[in-house]
Structure formats: structure tokens, C-alpha cells
Protein backbone atom coordinates (compact mmCIF):
# COMPACT_ATOMS: atom_id res chain seq x y z
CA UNK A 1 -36.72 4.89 0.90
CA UNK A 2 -38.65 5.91 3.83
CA UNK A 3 -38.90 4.48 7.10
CA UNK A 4 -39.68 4.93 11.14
CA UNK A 5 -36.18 3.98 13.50
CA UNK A 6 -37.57 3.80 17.35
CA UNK A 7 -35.35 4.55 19.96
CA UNK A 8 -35.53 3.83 23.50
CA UNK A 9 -34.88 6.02 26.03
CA UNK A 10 -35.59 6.77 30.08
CA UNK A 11 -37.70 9.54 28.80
CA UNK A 12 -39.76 9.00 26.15
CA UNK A 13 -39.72 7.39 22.79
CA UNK A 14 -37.54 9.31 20.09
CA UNK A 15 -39.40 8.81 16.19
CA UNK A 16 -37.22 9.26 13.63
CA UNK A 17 -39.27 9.51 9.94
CA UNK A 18 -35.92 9.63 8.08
CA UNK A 19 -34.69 7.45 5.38
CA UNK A 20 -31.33 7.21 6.16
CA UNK A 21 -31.16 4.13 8.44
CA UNK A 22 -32.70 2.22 5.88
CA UNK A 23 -30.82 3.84 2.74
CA UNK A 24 -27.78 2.86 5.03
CA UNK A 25 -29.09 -0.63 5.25
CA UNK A 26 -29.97 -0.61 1.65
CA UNK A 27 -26.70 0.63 0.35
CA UNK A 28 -24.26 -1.87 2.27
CA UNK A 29 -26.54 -4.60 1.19
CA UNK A 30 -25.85 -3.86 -2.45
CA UNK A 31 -21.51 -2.79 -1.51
CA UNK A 32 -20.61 -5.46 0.16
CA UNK A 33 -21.27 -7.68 -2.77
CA UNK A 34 -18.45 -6.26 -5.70
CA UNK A 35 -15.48 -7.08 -3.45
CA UNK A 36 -16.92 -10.23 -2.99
CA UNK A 37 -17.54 -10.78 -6.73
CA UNK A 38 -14.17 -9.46 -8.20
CA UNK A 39 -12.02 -11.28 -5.41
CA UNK A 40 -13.41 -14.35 -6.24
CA UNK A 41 -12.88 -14.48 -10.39
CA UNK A 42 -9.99 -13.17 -9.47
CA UNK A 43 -8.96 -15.95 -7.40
CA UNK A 44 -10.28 -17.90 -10.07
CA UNK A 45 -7.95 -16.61 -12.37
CA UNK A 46 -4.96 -16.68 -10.54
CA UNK A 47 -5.80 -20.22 -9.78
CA UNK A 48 -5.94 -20.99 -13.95
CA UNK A 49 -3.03 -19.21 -14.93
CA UNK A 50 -1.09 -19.93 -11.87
CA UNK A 51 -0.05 -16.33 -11.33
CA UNK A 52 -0.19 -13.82 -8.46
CA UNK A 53 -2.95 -11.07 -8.23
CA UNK A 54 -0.50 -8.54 -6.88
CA UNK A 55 -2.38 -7.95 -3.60
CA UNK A 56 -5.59 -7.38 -5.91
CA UNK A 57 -7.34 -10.30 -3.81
CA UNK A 58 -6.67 -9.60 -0.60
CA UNK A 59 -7.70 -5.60 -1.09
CA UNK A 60 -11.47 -6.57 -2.46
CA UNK A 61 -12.35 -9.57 -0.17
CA UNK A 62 -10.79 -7.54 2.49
CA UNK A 63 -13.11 -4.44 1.09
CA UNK A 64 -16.38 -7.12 1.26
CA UNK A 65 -15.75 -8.03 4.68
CA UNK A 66 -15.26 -4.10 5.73
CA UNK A 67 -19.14 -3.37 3.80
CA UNK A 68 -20.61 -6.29 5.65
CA UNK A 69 -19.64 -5.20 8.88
CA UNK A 70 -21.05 -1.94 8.23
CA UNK A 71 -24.23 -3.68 7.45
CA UNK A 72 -24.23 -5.67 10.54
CA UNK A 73 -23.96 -2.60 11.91
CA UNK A 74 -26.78 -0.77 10.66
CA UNK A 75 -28.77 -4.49 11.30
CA UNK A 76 -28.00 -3.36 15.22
CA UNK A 77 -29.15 0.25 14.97
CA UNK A 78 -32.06 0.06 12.70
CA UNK A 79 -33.35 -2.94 13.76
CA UNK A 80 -35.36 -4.39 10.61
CA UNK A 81 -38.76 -5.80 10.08
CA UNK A 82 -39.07 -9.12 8.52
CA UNK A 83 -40.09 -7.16 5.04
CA UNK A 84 -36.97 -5.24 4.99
CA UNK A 85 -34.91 -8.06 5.69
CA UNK A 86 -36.69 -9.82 2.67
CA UNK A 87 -36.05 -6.31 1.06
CA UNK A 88 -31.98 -7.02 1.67
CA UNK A 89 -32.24 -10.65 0.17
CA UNK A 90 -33.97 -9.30 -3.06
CA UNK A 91 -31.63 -6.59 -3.59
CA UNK A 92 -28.26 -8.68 -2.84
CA UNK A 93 -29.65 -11.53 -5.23
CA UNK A 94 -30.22 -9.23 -7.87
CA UNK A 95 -27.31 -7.21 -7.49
CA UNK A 96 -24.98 -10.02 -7.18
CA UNK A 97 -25.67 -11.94 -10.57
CA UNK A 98 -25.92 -8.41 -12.29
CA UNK A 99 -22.45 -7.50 -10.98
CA UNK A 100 -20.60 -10.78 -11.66
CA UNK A 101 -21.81 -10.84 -15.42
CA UNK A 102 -20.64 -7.15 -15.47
CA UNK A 103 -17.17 -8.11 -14.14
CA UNK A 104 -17.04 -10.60 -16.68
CA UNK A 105 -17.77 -8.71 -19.11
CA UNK A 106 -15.74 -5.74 -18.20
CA UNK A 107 -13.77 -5.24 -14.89
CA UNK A 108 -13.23 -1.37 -16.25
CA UNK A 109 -16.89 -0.87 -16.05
CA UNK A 110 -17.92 -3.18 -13.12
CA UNK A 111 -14.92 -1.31 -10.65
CA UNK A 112 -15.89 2.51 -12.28
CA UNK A 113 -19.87 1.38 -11.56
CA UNK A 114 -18.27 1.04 -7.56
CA UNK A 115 -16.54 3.93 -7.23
CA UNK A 116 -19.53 6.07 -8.23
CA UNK A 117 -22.01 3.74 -5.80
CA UNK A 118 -18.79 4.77 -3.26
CA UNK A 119 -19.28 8.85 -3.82
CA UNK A 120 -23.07 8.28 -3.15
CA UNK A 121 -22.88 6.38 0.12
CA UNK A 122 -20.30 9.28 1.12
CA UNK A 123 -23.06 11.98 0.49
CA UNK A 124 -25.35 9.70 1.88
CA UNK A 125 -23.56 9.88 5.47
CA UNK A 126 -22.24 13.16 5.02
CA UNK A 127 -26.13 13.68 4.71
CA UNK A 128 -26.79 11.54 8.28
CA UNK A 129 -24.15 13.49 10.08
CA UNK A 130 -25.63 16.89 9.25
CA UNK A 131 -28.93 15.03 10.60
CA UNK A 132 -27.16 14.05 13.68
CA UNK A 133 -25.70 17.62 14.30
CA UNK A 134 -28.96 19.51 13.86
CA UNK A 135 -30.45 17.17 15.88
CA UNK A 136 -32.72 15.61 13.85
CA UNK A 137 -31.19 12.28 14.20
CA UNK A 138 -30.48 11.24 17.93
CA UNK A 139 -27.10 10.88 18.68
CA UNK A 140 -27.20 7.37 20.60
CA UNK A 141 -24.49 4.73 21.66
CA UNK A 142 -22.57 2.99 19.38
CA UNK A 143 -23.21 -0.72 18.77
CA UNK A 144 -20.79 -2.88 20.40
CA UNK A 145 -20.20 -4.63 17.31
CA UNK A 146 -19.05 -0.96 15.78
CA UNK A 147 -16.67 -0.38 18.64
CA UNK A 148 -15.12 -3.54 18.67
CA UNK A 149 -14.40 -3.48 15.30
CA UNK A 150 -13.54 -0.20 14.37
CA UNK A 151 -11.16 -0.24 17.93
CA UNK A 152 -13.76 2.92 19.27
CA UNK A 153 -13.97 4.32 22.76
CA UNK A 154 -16.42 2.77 25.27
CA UNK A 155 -18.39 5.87 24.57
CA UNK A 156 -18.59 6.52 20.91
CA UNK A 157 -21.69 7.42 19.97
CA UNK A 158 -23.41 6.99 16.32
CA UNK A 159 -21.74 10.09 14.76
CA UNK A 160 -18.63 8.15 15.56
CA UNK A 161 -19.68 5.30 13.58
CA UNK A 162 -21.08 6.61 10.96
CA UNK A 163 -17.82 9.04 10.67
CA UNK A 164 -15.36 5.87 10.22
CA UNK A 165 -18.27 4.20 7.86
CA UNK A 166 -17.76 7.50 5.52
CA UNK A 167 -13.94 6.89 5.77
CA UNK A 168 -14.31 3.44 4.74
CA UNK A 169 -16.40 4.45 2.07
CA UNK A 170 -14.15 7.45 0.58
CA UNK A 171 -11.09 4.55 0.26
CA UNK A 172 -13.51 2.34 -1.30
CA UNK A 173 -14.09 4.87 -3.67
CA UNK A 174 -10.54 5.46 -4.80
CA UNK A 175 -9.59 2.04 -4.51
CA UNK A 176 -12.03 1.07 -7.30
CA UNK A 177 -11.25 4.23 -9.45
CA UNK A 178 -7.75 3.29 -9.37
CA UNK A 179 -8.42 -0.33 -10.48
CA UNK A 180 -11.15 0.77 -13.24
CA UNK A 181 -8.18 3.69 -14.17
CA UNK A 182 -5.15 0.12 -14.55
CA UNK A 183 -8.36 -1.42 -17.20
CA UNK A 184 -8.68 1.60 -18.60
CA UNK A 185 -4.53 2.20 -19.73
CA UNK A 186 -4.85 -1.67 -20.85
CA UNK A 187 -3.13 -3.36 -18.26
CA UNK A 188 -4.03 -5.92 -15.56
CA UNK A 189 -4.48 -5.44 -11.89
CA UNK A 190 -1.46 -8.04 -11.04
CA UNK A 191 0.39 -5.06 -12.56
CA UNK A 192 -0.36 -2.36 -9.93
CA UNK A 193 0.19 -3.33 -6.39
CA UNK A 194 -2.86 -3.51 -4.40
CA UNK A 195 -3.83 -1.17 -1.76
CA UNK A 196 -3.67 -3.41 0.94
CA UNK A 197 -4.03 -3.29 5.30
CA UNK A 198 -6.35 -0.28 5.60
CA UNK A 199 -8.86 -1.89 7.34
């Protein structure tokens, strides 16, 4: 997906005919929604069978909130149209029912689908930092939102950001191989602790 990010600057007007603010966009749209999802029949289920999840719960609702606040952040530095914000509702709604039948169905496959969506958003900014460094991609101030909530110098800049995003993304990634890896050997989450406080 194609699309034109305009920058501001005391100069001149910096174009950027790059897809990867709005595959950014795009891609949180669709990862903040498993954590979401499995924290919430899993809630479900701990509330029915009156057990504990073994930190399961707190890791995936505390992965949603981490993917929606790298969306925000890509809502500050891309800036989206009306159509791509309509774009983000479509996707989510989609993507949300398709992934909660698929945990239903099989938490295995639903967390193994995640970790391989995980490995393509970290090409995907390893991708927009090479941008960045050849100078393709302008290298502007961070959103405040980013800095406050990734605790980032005054000055960090958008390599910065995207940087912790691919972090973020990489522990995503194992966190949801690791769960699809306790399905796989036939036992339950509850039985593995959760890894939990990374964010």
C-alpha cells in the first residue's frame, strides 16, 4: 500500500511516496487486535472455571495496549485522510471476528498466525530504518505521545521510535511462538508462566 506522508519544514516541503507509514498504520491496526481477543476468552475462561491464567492475561491485554499505542503513534506521524481512517475500521472489523473464531477454534493456530504477522512487521521496520538511514525517509521529531510513553529523550527522533516499535514487535513475536509452542505439547497456557512487565 502506497501513499504520500507531507512533512513540514522551515525550508520546503519534504514528499515522501513510500508505503511504509501507511503499511505501519495498516499493520498495528490489524496487531493490536489478537491480544485483545485471546485476553478476553481467556478471562472468560478463568472466570467459568474459576482458575488462574498464570499471568497469560495480563501478558496479551498488556501486548494490545503496547500495539495500540504504536498505532496512535503512527496516527501522529502519518496523519490520515478520512479514507484511510475508514480503511483502519474495515480492516480491524474484519480482522477481529476472523481472529476470535480462530482462537476459538484453535489457540495453537490463532497465537502461531501472530508470531508470523510479528516477523513481518519486524522486516517491515527494519525496512523503514534502512529508509531513514539512506535518507529516503526524513528523520523528524518524535511524537510526544512516543516519548512519553516509551520514556525517550526530548530529542528522539523517528528512527528512535520506530527502533523501540521493532523491539516491541520482536517480543511479540516470541511471546506468541512460545504460547502456540505450550498448545502445541498439549498443555494449557495457565501451565507456563506468562511473560509478564516488558512493557
Amino acid at each position: 500500500m502506497y501513499c504520500i506522508i507531507i512533512w513540514h519544514d522551515d525550508d520546503d516541503t519534504y514528499y515522501i511516496q513510500r508505503r511504509y507509514g501507511c503499511r505501519a498504520m495498516m499493520l498495528e491496526t490489524v496487531a493490536a487486535v489478537p491480544g485483545m481477543v485471546g485476553g478476553m476468552l481467556l478471562h472468560c475462561k478463568s472466570l467459568r472455571k474459576f482458575e488462574q491464567s498464570g499471568g497469560w492475561i495480563k501478558a496479551l491485554l498488556e501486548e494490545a495496549e503496547n500495539e495500540r499505542m504504536h498505532l496512535m503513534t503512527f496516527m501522529e506521524v502519518v496523519k490520515p485522510r478520512w479514507y484511510e481512517r475508514a480503511l483502519v475500521f474495515a480492516v480491524q472489523g474484519v480482522f477481529f471476528n476472523a481472529y476470535f473464531l480462530t482462537y476459538i477454534l484453535s489457540p495453537k493456530l490463532a497465537h502461531r498466525i501472530v508470531g508470523y504477522l510479528e516477523e513481518e512487521a519486524i522486516h517491515s521496520y527494519t525496512e523503514f530504518l534502512k529508509e531513514i538511514d539512506n535518507g529516503n525517509i526524513k528523520n523528524v521529531p518524535a511524537p510526544a505521545i512516543a516519548i512519553d510513553y516509551w520514556r525517550l529523550p526530548s530529542n528522539a527522533t523517528l528512527r528512535d521510535v520506530v527502533t523501540v516499535i521493532r523491539a516491541d514487535e520482536a517480543h511479540h513475536r516470541d511471546v506468541n511462538h512460545f504460547a502456540s509452542d505450550i498448545h502445541y505439547k498439549g498443555r494449557e497456557l495457565k501451565e507456563a508462566p506468562a511473560p509478564i512487565g516488558y512493557h
